[in-house]
C-alpha atoms as a PDB file:
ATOM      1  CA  UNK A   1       0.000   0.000   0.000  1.00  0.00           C
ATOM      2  CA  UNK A   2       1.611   3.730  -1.028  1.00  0.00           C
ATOM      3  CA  UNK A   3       1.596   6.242   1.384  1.00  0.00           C
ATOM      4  CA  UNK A   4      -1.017   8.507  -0.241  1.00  0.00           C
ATOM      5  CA  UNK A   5      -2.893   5.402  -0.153  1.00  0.00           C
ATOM      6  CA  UNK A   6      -3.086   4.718   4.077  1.00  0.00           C
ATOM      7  CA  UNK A   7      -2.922   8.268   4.470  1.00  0.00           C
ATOM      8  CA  UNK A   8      -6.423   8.451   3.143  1.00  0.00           C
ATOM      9  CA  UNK A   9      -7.265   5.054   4.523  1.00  0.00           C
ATOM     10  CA  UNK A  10      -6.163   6.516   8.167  1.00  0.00           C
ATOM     11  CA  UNK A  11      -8.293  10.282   7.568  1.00  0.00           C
ATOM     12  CA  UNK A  12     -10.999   8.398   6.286  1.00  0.00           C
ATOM     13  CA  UNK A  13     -11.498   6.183   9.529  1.00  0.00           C
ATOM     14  CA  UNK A  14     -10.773   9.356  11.534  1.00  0.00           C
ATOM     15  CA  UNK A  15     -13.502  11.178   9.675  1.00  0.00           C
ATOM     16  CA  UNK A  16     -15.564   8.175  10.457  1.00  0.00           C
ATOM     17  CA  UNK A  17     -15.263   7.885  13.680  1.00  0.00           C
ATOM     18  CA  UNK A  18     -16.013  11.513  14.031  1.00  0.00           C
ATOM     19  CA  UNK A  19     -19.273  11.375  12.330  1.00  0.00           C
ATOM     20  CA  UNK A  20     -20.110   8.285  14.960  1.00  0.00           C
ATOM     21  CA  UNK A  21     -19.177  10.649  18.100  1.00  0.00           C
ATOM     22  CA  UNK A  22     -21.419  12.999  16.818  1.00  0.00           C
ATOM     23  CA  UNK A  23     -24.192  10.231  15.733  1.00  0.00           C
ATOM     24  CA  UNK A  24     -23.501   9.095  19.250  1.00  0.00           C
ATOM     25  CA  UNK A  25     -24.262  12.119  20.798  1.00  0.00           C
ATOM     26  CA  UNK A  26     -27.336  13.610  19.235  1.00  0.00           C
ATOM     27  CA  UNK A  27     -29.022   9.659  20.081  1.00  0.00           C
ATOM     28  CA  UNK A  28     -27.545  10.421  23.769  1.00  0.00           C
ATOM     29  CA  UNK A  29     -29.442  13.841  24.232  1.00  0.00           C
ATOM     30  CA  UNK A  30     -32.884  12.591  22.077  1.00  0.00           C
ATOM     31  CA  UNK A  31     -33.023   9.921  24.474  1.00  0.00           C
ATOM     32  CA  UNK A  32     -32.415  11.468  27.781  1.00  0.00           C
ATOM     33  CA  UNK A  33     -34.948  14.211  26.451  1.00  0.00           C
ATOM     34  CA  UNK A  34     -37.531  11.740  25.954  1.00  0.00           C
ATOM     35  CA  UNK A  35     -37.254   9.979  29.156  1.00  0.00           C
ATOM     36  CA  UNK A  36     -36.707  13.466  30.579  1.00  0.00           C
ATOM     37  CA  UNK A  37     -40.446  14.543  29.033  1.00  0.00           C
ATOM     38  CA  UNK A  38     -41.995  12.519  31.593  1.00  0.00           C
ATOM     39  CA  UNK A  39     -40.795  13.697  35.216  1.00  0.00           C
ATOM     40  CA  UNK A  40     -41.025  17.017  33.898  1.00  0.00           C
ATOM     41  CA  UNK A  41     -43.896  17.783  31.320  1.00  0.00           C
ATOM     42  CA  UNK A  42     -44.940  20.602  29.904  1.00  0.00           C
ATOM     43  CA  UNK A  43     -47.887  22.822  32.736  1.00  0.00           C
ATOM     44  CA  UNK A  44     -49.366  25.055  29.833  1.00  0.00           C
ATOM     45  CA  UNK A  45     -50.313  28.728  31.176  1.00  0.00           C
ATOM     46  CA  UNK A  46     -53.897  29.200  32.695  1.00  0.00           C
ATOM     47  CA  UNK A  47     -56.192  31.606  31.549  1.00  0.00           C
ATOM     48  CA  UNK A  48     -57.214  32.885  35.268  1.00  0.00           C
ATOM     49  CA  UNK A  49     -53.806  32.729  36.597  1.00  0.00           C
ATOM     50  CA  UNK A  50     -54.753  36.987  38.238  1.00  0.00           C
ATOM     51  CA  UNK A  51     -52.861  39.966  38.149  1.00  0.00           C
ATOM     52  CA  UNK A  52     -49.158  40.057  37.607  1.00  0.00           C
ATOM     53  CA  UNK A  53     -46.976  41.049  40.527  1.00  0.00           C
ATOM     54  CA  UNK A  54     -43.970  41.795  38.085  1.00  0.00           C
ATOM     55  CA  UNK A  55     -42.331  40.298  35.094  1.00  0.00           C
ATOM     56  CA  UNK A  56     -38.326  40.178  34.330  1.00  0.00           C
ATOM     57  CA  UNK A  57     -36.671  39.931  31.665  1.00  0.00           C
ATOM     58  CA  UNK A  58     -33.317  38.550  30.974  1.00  0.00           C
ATOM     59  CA  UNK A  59     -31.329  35.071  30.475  1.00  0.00           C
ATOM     60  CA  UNK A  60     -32.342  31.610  31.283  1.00  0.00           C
ATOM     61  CA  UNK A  61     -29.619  30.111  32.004  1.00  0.00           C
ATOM     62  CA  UNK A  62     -30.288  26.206  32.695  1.00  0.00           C
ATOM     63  CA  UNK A  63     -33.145  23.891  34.866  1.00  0.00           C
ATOM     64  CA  UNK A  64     -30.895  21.405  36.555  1.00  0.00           C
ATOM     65  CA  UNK A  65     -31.879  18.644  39.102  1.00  0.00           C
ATOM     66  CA  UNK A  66     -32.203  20.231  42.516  1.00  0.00           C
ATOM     67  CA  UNK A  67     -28.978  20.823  44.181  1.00  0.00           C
ATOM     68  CA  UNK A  68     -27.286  19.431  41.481  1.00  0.00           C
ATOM     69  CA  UNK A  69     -26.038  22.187  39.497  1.00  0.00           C
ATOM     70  CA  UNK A  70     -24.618  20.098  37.191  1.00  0.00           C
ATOM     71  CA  UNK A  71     -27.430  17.908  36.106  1.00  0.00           C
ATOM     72  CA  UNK A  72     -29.102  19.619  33.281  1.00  0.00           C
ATOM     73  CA  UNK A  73     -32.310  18.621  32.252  1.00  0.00           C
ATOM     74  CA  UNK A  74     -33.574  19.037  29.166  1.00  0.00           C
ATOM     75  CA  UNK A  75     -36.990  17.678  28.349  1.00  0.00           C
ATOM     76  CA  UNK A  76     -39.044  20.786  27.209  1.00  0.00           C
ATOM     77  CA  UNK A  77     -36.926  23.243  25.677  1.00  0.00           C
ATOM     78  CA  UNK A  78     -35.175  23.646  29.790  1.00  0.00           C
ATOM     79  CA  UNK A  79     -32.280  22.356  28.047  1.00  0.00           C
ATOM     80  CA  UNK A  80     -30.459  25.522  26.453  1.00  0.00           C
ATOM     81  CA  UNK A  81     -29.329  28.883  27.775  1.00  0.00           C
ATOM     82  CA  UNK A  82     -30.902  31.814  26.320  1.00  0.00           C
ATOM     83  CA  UNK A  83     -33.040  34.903  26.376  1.00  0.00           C
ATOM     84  CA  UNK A  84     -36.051  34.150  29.039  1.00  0.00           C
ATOM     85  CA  UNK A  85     -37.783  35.670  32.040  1.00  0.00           C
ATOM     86  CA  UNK A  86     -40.327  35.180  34.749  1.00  0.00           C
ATOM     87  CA  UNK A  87     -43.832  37.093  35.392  1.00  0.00           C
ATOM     88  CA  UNK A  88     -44.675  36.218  38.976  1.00  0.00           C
ATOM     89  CA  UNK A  89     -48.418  35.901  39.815  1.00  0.00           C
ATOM     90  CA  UNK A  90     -50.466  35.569  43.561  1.00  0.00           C
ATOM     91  CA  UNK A  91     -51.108  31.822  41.918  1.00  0.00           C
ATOM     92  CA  UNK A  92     -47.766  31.049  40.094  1.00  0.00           C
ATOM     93  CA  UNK A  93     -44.812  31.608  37.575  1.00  0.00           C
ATOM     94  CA  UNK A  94     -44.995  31.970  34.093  1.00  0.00           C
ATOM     95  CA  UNK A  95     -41.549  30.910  32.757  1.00  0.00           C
ATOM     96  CA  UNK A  96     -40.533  32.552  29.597  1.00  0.00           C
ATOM     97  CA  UNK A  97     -37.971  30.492  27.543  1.00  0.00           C
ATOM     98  CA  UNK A  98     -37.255  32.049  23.706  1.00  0.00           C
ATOM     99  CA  UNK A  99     -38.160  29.441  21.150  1.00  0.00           C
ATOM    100  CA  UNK A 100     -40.787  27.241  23.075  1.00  0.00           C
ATOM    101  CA  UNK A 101     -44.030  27.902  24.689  1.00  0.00           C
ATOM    102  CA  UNK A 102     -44.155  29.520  28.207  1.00  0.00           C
ATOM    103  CA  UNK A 103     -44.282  26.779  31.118  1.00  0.00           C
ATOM    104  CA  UNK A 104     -46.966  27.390  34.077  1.00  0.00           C
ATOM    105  CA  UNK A 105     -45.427  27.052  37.626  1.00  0.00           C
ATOM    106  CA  UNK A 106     -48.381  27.003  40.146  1.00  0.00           C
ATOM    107  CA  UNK A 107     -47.328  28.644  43.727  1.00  0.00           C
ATOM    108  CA  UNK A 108     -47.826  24.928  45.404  1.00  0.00           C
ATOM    109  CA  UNK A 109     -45.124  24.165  43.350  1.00  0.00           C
ATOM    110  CA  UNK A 110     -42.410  26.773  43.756  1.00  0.00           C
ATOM    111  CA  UNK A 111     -40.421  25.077  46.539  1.00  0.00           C
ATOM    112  CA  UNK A 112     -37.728  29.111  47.138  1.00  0.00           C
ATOM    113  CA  UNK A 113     -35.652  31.095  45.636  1.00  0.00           C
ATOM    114  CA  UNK A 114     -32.264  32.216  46.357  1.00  0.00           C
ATOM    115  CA  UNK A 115     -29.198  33.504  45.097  1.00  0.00           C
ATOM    116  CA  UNK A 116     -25.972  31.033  43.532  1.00  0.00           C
ATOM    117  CA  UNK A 117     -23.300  31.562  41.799  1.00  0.00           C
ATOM    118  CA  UNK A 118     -22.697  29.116  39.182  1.00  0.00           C
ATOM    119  CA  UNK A 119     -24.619  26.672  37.400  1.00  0.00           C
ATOM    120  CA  UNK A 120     -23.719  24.277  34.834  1.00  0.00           C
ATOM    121  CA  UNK A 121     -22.674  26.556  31.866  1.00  0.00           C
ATOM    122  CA  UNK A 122     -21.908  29.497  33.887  1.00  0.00           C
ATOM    123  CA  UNK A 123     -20.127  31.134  36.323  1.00  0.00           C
ATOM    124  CA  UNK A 124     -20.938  34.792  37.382  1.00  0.00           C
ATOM    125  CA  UNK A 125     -20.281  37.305  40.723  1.00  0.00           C
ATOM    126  CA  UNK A 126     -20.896  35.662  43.972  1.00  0.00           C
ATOM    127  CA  UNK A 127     -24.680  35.524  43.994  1.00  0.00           C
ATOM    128  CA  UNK A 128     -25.449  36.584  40.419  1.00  0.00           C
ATOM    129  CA  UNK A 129     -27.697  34.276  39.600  1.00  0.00           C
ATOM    130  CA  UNK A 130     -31.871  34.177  40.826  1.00  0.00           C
ATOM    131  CA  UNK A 131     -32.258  30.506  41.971  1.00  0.00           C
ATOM    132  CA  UNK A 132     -35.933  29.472  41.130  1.00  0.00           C
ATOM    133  CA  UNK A 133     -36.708  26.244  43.206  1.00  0.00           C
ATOM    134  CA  UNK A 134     -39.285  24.174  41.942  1.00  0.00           C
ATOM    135  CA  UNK A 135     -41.537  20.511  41.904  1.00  0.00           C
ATOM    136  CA  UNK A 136     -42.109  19.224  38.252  1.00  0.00           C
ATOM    137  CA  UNK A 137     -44.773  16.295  38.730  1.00  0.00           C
ATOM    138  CA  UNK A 138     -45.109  14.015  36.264  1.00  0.00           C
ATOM    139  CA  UNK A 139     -46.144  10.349  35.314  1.00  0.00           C
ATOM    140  CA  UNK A 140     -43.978   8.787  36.941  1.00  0.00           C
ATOM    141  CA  UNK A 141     -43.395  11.102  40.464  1.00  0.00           C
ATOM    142  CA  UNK A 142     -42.103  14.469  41.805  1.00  0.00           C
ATOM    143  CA  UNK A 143     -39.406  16.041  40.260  1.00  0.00           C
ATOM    144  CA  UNK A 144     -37.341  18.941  42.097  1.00  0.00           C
ATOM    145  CA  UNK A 145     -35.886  21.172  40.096  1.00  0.00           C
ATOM    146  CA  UNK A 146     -33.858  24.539  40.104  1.00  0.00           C
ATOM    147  CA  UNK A 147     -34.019  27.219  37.119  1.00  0.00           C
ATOM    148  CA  UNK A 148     -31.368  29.474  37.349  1.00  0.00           C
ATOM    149  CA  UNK A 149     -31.863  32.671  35.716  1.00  0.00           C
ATOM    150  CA  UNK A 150     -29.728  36.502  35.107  1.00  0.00           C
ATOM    151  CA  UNK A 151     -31.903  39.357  35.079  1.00  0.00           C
ATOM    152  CA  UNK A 152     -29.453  42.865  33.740  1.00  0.00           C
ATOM    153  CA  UNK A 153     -31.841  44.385  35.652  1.00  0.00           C
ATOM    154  CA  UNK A 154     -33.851  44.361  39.065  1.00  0.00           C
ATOM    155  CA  UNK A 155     -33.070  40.748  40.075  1.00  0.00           C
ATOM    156  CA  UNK A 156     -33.266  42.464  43.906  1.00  0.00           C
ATOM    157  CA  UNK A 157     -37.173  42.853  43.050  1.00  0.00           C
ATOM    158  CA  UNK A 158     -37.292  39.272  41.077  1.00  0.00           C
ATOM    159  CA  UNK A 159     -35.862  37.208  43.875  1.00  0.00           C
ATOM    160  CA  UNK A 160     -38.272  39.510  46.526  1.00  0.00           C
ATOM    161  CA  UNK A 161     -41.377  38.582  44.171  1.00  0.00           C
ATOM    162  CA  UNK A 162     -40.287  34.911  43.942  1.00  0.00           C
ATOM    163  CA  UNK A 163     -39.398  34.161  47.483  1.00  0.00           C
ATOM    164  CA  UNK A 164     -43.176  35.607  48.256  1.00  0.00           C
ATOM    165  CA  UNK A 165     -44.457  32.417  46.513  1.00  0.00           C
ATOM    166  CA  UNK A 166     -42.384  30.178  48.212  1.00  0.00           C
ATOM    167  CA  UNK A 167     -44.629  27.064  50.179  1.00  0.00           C
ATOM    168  CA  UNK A 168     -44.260  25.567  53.517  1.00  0.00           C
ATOM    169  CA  UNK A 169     -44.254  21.899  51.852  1.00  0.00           C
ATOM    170  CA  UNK A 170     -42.198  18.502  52.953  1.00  0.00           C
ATOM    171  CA  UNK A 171     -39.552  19.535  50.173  1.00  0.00           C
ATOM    172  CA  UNK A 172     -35.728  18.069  51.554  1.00  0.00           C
ATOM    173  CA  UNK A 173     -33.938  20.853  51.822  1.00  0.00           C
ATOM    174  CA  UNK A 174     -30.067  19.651  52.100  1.00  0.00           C
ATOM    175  CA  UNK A 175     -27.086  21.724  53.949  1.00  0.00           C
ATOM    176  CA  UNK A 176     -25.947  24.363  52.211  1.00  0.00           C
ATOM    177  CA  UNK A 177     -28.803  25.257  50.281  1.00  0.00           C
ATOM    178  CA  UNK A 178     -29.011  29.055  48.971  1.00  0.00           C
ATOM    179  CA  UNK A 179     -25.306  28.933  48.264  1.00  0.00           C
ATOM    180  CA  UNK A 180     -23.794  26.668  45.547  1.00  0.00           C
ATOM    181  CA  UNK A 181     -20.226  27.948  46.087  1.00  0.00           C
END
């Protein structure tokens, strides 16, 4: 065999190999999604969810497991960063994601909110970043969850508006919580 020869034998089994990563991948993140869809379904947004105490606008940055920051999930369109918000009712949260439909989150469900510092993708100022805590139920049981959002502006008044919502329920609360540093 000439050199040109295995030198295209060896960058076509690289290139191949590549493609399967990738392949590999994409079948990785359709499936988690899908078994992902289940804990955490969609809540479309009531009609009579009352007067809005406040919206905010800003970045989404990732719904993770609770305290695990580094657990993304990503049934629902929770799974990318991008432009997003809340609008905080009496009865719930609307959560605004940019390129999927708004997700209801009734006040029974909203578990706190706090301040963190870092989530999975990012890593801002100590305390940057509005913790929403939440319970996803779906088919198969509970789900906790955290949101994690940056607001430019008025976060102070966000977090206020969110921690009014928050629910005396049975939710474990583990040490440390409020401060993922």
């Amino acid at each position: 065999m000439s050199g040109d020869t295995a030198r295209w034998l060896l960058g076509g089994v690289i290139l191949l190999a590549v493609a399967a990563l990738f392949v590999a991948m994409a079948r990785t993140w359709r499936t988690r999604s899908r078994r992902q869809a289940e804990a955490v379904p969609p809540v479309p947004v009531p009609a009579d969810r009352g007067p809005a105490a406040g919206s905010w606008d800003g970045f989404t940055v990732a719904t993770t497991r609770a305290d695990q920051p580094l657990e993304r999930i990503t049934a629902g369109g929770l799974g990318f960063r991008g432009r997003g918000g809340v609008t905080v009712h009496a009865t719930g949260v609307v959560l605004h994601h940019a390129g999927v439909d708004d997700r209801w989150i009734a006040r029974s469900a909203v578990r706190g909110a706090d301040r963190a510092t870092w989530a999975i993708d990012r890593v801002v100022e100590p305390g940057g970043l509005v913790r929403l805590r939440w319970t996803a139920t779906g088919a198969a049981a509970a789900t906790d969850l955290d949101t994690y959002f940056r607001f430019p502006e008025g976060d102070a008044e966000a977090l206020t508006a969110l921690q009014g919502l928050a629910t005396t329920n049975d939710s474990p609360h583990t040490a440390g919580e409020g401060t993922n540093s």
